[in-house]
PDB file of N, CA and C in Angstrom:
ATOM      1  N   UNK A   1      92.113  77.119 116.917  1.00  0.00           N
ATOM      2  CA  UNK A   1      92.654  76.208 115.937  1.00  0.00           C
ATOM      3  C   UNK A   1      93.034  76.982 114.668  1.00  0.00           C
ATOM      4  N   UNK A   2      93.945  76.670 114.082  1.00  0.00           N
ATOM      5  CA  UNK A   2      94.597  77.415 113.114  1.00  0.00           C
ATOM      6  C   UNK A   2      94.393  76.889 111.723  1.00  0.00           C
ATOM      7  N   UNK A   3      93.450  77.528 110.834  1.00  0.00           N
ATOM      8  CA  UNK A   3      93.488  77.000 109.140  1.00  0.00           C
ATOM      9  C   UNK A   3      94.417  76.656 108.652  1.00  0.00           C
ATOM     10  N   UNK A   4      94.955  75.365 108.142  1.00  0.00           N
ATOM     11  CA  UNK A   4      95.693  74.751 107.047  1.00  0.00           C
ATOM     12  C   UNK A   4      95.319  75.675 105.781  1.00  0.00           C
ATOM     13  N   UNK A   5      96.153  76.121 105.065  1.00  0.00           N
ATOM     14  CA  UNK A   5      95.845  76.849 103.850  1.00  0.00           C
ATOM     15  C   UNK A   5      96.480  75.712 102.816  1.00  0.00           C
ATOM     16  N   UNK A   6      95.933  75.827 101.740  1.00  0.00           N
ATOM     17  CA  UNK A   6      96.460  75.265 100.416  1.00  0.00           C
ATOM     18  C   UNK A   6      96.430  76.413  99.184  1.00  0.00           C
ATOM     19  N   UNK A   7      97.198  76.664  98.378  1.00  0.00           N
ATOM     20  CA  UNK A   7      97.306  76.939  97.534  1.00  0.00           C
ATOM     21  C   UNK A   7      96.970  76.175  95.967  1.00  0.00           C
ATOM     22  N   UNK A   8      96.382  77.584  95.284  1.00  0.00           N
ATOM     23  CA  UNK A   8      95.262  77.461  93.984  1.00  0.00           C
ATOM     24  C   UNK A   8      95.955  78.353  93.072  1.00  0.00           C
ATOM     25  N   UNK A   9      96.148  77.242  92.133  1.00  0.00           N
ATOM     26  CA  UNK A   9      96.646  78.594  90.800  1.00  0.00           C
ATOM     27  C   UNK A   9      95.335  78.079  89.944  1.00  0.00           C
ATOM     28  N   UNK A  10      94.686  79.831  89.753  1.00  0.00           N
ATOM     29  CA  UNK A  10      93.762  79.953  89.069  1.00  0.00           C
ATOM     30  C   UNK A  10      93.861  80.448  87.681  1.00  0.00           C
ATOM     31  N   UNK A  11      94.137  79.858  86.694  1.00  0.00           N
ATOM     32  CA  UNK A  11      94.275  80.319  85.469  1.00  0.00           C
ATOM     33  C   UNK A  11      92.699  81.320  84.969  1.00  0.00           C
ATOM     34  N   UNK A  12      92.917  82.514  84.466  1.00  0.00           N
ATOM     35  CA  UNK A  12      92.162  83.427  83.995  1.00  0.00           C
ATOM     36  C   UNK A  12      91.821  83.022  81.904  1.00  0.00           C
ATOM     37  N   UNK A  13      90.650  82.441  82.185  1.00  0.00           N
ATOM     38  CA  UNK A  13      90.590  82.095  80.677  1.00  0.00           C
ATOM     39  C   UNK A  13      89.631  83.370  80.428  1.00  0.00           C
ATOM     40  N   UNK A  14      89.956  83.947  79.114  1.00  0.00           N
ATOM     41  CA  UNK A  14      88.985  85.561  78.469  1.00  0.00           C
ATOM     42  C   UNK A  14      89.107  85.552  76.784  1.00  0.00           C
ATOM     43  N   UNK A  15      88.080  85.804  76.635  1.00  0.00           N
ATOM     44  CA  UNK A  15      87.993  86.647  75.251  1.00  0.00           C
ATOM     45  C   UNK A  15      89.028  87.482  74.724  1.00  0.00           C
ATOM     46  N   UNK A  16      90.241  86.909  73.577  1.00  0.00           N
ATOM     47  CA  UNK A  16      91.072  87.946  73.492  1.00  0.00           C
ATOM     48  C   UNK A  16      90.770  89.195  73.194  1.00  0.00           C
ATOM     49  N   UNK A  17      91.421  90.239  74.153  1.00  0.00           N
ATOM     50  CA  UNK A  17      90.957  91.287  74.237  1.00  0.00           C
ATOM     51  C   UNK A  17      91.181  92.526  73.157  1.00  0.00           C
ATOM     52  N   UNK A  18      91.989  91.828  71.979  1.00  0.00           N
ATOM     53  CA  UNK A  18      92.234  92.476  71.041  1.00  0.00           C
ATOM     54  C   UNK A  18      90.695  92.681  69.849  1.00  0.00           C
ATOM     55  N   UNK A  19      89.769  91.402  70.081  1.00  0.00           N
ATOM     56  CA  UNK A  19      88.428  91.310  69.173  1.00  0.00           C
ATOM     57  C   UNK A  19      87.821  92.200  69.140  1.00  0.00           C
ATOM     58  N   UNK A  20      87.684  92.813  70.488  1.00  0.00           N
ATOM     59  CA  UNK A  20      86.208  93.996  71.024  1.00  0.00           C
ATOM     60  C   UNK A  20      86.884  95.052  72.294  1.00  0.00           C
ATOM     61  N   UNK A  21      87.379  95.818  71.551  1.00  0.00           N
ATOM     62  CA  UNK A  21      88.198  96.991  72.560  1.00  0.00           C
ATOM     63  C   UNK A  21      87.182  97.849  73.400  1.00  0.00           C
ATOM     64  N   UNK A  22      87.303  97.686  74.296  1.00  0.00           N
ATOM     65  CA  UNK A  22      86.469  98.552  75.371  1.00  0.00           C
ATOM     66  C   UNK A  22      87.082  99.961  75.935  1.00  0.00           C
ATOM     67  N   UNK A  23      85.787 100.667  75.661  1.00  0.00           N
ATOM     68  CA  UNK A  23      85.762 102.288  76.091  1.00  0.00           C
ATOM     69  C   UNK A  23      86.782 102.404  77.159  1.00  0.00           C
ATOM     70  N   UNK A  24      87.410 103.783  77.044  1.00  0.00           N
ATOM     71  CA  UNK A  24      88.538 104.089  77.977  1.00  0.00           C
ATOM     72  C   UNK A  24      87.722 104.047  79.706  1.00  0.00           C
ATOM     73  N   UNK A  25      86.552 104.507  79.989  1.00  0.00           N
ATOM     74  CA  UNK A  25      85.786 104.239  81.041  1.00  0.00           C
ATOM     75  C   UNK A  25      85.337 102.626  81.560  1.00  0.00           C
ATOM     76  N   UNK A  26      85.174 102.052  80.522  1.00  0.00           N
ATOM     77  CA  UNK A  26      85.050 100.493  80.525  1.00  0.00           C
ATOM     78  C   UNK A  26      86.167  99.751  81.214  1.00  0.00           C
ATOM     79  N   UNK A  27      87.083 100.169  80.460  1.00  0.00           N
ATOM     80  CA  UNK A  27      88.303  99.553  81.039  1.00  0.00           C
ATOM     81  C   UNK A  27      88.461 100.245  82.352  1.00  0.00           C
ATOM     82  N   UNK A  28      88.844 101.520  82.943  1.00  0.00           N
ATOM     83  CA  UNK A  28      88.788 102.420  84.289  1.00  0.00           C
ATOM     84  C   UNK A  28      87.782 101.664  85.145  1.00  0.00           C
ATOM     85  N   UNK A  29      86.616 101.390  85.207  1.00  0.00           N
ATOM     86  CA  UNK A  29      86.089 100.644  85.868  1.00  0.00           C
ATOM     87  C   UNK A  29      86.234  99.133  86.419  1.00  0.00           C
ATOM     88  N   UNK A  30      86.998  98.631  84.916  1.00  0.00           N
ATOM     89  CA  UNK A  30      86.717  97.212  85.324  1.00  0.00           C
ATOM     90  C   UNK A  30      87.949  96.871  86.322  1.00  0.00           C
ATOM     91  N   UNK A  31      89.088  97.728  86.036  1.00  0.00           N
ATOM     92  CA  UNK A  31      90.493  98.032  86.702  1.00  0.00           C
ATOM     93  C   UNK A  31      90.404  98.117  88.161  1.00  0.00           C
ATOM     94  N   UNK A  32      89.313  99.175  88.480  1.00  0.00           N
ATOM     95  CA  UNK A  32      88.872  99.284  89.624  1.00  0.00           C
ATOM     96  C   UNK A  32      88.078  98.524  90.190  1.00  0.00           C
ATOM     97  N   UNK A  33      87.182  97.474  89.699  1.00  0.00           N
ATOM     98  CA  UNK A  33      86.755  96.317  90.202  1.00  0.00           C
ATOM     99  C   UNK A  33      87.874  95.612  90.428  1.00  0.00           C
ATOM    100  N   UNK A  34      88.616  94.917  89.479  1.00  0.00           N
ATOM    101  CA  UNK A  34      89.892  94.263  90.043  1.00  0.00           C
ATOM    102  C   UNK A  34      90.416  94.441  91.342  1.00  0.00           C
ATOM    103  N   UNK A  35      91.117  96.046  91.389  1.00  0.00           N
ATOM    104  CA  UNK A  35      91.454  96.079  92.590  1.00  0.00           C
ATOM    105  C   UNK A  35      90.830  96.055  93.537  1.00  0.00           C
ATOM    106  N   UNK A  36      89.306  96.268  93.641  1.00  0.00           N
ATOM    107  CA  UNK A  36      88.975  96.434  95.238  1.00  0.00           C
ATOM    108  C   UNK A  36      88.700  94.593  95.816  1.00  0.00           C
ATOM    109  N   UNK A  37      88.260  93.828  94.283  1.00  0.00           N
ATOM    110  CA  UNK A  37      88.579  92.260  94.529  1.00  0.00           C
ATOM    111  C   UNK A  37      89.355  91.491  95.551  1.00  0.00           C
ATOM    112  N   UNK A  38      90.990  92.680  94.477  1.00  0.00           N
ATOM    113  CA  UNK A  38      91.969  91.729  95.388  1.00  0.00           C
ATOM    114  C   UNK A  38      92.405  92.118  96.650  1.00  0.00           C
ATOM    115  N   UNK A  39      92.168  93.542  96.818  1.00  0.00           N
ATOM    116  CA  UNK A  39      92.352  94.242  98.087  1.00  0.00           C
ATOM    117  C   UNK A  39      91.531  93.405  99.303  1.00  0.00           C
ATOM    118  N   UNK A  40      90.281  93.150  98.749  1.00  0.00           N
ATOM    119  CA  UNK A  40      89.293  92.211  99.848  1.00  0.00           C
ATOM    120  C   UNK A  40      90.158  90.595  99.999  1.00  0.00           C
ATOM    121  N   UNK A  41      90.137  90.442  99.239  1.00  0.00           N
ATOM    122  CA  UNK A  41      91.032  88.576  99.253  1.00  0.00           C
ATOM    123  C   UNK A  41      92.300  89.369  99.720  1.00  0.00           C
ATOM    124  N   UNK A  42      93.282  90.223  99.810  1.00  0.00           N
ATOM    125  CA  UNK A  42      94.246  90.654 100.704  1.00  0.00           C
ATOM    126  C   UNK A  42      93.871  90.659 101.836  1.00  0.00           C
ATOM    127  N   UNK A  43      93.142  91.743 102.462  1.00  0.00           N
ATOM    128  CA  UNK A  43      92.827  92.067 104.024  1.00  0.00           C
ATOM    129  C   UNK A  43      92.164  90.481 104.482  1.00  0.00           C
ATOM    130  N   UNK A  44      91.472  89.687 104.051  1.00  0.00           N
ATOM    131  CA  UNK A  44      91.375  87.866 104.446  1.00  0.00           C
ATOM    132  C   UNK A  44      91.802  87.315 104.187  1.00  0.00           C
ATOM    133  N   UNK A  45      93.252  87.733 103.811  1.00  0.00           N
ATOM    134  CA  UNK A  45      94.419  86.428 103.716  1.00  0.00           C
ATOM    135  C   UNK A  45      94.561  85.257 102.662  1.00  0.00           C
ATOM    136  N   UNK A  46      93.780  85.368 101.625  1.00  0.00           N
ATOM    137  CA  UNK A  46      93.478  84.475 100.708  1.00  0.00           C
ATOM    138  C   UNK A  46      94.506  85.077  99.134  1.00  0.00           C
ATOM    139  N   UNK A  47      95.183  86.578  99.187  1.00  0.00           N
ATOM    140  CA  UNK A  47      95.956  86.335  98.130  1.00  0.00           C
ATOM    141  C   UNK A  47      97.534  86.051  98.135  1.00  0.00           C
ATOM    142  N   UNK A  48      97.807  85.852  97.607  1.00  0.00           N
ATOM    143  CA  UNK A  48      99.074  85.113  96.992  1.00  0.00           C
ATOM    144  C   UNK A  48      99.947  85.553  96.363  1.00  0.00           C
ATOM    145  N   UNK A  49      99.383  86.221  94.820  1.00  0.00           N
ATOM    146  CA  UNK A  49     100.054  86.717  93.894  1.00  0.00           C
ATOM    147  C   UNK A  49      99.218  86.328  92.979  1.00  0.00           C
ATOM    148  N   UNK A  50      99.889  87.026  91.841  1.00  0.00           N
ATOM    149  CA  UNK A  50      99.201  87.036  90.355  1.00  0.00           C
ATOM    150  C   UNK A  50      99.397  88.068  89.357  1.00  0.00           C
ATOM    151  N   UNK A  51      99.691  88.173  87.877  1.00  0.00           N
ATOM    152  CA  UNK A  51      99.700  88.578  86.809  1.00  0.00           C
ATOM    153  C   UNK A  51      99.076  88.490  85.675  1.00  0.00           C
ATOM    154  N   UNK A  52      98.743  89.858  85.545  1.00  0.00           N
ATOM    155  CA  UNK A  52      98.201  89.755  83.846  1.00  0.00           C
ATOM    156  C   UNK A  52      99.156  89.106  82.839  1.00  0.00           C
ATOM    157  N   UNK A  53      98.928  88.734  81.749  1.00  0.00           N
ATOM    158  CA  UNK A  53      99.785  88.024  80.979  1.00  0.00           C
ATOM    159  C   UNK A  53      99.684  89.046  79.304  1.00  0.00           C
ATOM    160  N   UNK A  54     100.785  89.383  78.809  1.00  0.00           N
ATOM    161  CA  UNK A  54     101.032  90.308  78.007  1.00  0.00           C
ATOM    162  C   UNK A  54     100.442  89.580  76.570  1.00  0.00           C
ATOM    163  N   UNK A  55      99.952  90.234  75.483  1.00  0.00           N
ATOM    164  CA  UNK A  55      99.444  89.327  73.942  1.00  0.00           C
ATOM    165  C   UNK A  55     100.570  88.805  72.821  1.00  0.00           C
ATOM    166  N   UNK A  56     102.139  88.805  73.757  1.00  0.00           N
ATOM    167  CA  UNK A  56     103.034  88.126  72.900  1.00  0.00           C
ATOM    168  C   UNK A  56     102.995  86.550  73.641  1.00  0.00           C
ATOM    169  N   UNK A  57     103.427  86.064  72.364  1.00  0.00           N
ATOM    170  CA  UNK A  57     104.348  85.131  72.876  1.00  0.00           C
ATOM    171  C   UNK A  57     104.276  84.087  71.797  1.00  0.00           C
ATOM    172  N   UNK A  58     104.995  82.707  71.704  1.00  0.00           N
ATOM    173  CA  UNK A  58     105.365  81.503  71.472  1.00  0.00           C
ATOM    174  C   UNK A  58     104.529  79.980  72.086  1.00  0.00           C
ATOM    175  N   UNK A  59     104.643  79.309  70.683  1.00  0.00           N
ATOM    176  CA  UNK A  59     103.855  78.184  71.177  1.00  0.00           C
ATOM    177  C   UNK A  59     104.632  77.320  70.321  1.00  0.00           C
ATOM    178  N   UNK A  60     105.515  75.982  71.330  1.00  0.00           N
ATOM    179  CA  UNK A  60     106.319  75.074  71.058  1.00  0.00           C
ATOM    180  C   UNK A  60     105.366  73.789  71.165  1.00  0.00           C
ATOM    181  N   UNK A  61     105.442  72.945  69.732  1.00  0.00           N
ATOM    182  CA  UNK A  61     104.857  71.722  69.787  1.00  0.00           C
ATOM    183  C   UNK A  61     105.518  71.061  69.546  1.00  0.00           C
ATOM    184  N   UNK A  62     105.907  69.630  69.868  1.00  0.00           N
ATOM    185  CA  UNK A  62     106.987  68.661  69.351  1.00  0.00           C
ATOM    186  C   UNK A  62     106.216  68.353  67.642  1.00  0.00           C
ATOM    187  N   UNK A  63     106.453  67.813  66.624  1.00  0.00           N
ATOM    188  CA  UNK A  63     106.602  66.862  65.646  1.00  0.00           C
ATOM    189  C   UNK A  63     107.758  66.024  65.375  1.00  0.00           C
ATOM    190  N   UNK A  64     107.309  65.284  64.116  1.00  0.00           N
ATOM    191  CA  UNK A  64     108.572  64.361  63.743  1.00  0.00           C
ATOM    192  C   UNK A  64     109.791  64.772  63.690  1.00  0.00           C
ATOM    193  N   UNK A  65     109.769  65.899  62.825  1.00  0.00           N
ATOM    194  CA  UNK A  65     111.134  66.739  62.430  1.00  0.00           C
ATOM    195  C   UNK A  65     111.618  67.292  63.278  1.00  0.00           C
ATOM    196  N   UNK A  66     111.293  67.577  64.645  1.00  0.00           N
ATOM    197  CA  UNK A  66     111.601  68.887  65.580  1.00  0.00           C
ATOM    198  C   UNK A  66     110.806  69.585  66.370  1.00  0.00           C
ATOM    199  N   UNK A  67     110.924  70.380  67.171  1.00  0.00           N
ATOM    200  CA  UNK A  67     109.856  71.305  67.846  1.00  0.00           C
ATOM    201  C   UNK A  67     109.558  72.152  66.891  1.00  0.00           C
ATOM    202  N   UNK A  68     108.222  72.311  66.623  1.00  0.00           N
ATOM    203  CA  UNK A  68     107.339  73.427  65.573  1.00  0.00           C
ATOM    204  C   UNK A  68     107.389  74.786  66.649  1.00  0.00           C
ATOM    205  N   UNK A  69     107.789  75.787  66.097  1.00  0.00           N
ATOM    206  CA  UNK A  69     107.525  77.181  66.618  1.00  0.00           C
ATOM    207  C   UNK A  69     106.932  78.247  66.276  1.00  0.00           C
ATOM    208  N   UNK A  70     105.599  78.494  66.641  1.00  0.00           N
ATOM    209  CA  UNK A  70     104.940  79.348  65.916  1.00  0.00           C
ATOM    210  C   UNK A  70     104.724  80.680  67.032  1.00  0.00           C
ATOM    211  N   UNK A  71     104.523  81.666  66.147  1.00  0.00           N
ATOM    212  CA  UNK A  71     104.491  83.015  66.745  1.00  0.00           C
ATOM    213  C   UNK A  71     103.057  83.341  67.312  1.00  0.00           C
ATOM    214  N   UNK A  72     102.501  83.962  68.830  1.00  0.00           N
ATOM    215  CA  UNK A  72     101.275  84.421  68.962  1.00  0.00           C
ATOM    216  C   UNK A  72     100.975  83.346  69.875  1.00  0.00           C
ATOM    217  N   UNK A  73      99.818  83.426  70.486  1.00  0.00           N
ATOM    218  CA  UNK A  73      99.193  82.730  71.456  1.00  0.00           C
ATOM    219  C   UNK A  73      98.329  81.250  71.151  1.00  0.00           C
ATOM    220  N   UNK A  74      98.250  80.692  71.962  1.00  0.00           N
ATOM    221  CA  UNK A  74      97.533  79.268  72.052  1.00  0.00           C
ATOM    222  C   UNK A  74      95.962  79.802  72.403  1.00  0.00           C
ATOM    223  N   UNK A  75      95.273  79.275  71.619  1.00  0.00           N
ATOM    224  CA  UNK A  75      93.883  80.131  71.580  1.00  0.00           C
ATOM    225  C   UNK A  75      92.818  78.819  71.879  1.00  0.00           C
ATOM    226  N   UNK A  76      91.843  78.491  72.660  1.00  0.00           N
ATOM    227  CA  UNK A  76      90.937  77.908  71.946  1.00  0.00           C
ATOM    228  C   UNK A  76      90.196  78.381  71.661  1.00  0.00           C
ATOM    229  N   UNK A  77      89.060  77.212  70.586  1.00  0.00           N
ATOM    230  CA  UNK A  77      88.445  77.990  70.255  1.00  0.00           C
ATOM    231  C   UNK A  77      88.138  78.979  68.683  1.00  0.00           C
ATOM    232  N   UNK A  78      89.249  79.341  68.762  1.00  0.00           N
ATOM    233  CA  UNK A  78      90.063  80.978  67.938  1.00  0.00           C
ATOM    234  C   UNK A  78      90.179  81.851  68.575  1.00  0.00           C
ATOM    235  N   UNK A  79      89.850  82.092  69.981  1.00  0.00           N
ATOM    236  CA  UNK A  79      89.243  82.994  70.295  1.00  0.00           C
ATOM    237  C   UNK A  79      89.984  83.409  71.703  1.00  0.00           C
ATOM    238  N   UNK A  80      89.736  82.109  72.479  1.00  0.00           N
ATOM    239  CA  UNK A  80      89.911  82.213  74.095  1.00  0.00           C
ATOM    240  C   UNK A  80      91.355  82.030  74.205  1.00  0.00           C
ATOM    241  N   UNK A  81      91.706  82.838  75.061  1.00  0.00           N
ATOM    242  CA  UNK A  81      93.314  83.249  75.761  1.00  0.00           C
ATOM    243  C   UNK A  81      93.354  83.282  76.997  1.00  0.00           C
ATOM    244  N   UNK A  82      94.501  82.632  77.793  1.00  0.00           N
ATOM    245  CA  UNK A  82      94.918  82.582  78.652  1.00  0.00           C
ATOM    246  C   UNK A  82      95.213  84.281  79.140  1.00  0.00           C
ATOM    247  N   UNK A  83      94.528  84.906  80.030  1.00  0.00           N
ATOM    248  CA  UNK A  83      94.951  86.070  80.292  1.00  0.00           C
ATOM    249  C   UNK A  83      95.896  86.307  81.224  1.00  0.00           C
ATOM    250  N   UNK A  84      95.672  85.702  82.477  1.00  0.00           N
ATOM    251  CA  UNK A  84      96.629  85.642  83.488  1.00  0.00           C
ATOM    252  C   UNK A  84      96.693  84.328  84.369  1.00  0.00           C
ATOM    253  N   UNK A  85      96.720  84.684  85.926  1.00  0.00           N
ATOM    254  CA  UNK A  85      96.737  84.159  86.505  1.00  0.00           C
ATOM    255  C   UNK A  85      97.048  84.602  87.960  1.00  0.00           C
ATOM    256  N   UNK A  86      96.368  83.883  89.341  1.00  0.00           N
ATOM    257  CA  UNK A  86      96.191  83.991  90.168  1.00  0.00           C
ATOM    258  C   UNK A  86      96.915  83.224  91.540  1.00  0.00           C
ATOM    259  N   UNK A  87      97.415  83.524  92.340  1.00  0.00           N
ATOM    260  CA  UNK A  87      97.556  82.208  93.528  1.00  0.00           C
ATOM    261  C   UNK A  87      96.917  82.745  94.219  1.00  0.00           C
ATOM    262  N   UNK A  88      95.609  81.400  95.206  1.00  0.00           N
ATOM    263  CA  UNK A  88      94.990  82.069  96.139  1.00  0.00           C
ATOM    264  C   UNK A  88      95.314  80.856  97.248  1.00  0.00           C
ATOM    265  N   UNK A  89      95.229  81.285  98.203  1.00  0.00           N
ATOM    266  CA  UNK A  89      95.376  80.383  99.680  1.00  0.00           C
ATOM    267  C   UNK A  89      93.728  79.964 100.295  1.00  0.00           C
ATOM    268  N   UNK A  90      93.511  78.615 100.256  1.00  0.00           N
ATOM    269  CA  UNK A  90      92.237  78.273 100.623  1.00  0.00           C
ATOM    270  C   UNK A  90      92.415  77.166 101.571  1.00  0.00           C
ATOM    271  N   UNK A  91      91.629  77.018 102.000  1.00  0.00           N
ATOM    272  CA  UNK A  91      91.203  75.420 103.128  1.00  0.00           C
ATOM    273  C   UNK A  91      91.174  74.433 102.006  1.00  0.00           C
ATOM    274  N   UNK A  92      90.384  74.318 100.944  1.00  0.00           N
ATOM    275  CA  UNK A  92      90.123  73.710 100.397  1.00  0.00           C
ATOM    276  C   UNK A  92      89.386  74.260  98.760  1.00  0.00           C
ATOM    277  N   UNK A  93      89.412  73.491  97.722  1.00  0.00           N
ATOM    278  CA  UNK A  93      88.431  73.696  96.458  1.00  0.00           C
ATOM    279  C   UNK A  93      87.561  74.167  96.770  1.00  0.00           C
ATOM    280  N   UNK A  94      86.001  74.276  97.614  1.00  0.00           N
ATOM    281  CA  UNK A  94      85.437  74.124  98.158  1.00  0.00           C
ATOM    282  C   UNK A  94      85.201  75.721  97.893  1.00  0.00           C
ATOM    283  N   UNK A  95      86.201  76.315  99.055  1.00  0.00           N
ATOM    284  CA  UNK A  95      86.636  77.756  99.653  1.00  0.00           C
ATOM    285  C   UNK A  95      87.400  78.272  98.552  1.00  0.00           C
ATOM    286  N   UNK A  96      88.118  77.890  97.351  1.00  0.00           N
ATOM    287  CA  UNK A  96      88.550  78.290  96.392  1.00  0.00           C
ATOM    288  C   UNK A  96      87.458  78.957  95.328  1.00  0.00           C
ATOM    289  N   UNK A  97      86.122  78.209  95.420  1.00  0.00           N
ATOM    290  CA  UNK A  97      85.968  78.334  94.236  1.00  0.00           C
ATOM    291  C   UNK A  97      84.901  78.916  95.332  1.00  0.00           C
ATOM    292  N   UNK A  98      84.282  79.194  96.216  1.00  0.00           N
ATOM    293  CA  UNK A  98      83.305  80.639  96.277  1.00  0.00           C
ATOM    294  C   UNK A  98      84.354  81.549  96.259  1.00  0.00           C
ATOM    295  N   UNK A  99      85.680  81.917  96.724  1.00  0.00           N
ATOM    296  CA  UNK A  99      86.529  83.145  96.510  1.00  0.00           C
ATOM    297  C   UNK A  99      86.538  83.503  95.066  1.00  0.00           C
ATOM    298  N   UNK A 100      86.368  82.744  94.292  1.00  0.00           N
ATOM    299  CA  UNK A 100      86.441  82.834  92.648  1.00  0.00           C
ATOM    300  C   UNK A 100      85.234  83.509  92.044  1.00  0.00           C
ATOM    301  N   UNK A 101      84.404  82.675  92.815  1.00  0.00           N
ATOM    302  CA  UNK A 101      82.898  82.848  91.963  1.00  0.00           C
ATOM    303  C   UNK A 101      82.352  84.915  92.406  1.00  0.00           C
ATOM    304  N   UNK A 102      83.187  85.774  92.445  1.00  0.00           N
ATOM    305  CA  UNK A 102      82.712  87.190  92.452  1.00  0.00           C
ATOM    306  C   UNK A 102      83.816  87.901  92.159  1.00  0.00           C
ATOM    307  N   UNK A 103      84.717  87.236  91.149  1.00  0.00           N
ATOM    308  CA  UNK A 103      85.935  87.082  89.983  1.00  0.00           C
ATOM    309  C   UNK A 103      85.585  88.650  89.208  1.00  0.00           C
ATOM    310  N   UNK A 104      86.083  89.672  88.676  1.00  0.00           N
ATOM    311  CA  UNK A 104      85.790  90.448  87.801  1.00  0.00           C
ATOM    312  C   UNK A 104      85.807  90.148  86.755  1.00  0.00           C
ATOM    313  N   UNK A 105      86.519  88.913  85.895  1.00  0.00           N
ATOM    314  CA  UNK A 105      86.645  88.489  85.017  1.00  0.00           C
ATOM    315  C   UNK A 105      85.400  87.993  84.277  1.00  0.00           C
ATOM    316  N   UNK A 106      84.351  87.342  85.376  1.00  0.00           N
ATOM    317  CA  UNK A 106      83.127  87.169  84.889  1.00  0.00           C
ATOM    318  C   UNK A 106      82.184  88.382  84.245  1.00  0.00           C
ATOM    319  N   UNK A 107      82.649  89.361  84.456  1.00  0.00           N
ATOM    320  CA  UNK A 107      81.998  90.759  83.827  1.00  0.00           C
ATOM    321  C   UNK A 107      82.545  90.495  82.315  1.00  0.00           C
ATOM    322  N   UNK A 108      83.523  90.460  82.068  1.00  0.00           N
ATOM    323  CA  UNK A 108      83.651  90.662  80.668  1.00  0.00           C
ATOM    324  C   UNK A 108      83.805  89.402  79.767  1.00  0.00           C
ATOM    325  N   UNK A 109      83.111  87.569  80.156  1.00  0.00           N
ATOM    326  CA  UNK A 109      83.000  86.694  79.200  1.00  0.00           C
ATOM    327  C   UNK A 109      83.749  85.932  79.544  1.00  0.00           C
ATOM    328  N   UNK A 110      84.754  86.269  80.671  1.00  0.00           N
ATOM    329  CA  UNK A 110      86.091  85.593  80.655  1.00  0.00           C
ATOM    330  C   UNK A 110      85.391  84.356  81.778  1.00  0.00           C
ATOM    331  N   UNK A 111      86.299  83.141  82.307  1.00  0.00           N
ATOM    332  CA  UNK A 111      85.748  82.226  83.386  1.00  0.00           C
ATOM    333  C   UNK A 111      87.136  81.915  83.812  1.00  0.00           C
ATOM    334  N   UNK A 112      87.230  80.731  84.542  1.00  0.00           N
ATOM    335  CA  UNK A 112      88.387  80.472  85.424  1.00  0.00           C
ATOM    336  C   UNK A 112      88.639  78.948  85.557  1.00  0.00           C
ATOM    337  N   UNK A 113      89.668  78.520  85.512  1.00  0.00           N
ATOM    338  CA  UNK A 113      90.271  77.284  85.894  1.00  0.00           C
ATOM    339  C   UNK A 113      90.861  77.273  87.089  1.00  0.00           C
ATOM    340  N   UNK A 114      90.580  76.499  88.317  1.00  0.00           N
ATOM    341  CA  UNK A 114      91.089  76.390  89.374  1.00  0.00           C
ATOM    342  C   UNK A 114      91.890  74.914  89.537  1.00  0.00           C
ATOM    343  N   UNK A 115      93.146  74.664  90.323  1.00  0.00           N
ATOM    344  CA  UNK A 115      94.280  73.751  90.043  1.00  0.00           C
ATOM    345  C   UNK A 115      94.523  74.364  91.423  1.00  0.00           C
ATOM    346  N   UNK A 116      94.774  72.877  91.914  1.00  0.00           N
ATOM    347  CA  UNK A 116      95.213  72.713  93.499  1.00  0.00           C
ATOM    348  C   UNK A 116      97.233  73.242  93.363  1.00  0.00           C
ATOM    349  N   UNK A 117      97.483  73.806  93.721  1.00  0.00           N
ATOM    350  CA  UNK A 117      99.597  73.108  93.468  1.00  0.00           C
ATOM    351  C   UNK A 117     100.089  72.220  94.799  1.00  0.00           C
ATOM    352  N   UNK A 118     100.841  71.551  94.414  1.00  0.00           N
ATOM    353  CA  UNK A 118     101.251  70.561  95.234  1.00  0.00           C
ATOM    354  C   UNK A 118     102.870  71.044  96.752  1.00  0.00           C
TER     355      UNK A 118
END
């Protein structure tokens, strides 16, 4: 019998990483956790795709007068930034979120939002 897969965009919520810069080894490591992550969710069929997300950008709000446009990221918090993001292929939430729960992101403060796509 053949798994139905569904697809999960996992938004990467983190500590902007501009607050507390980590050692050139810090980072080399955590890089290399990443990859051997996704290399494992590769060889079992569970990745998708996904990108880091760069510290520019724009944040459009409607008001009375017009769309407000302000420069820099949507933070909550003050603090927390959207870092990236993930697609993973699962059976279900269920199977999404143990693939999640040994995340590298949890090493450095960061956590995760998981969202079914339709």
């Amino acid at each position: 019998m053949i798994r139905q897969m569904k697809t999960y965009l996992i938004l990467i919520r983190e500590p902007d990483g501009r607050a507390t810069i980590p050692s050139a080894e810090e980072t080399r490591q955590h890089q290399l956790d990443w990859k051997a992550w996704i290399d494992d969710l590769l060889a079992k069929g569970h990745w998708e795709g996904g990108q880091s997300l760069t510290l520019a950008g724009k944040v459009i709000r409607p008001t009375a007068s017009g769309p407000e446009i302000t420069e820099g990221l949507y933070r909550v918090n003050g603090q927390e930034i959207v870092g990236g993001y993930l697609l993973l292929k699962a059976t279900d939430f269920d199977e999404a979120v143990a693939l999640m729960q040994t995340c590298p992101v949890f090493d450095t403060d960061g956590f995760v939002e998981i969202r079914e796509t339709r």
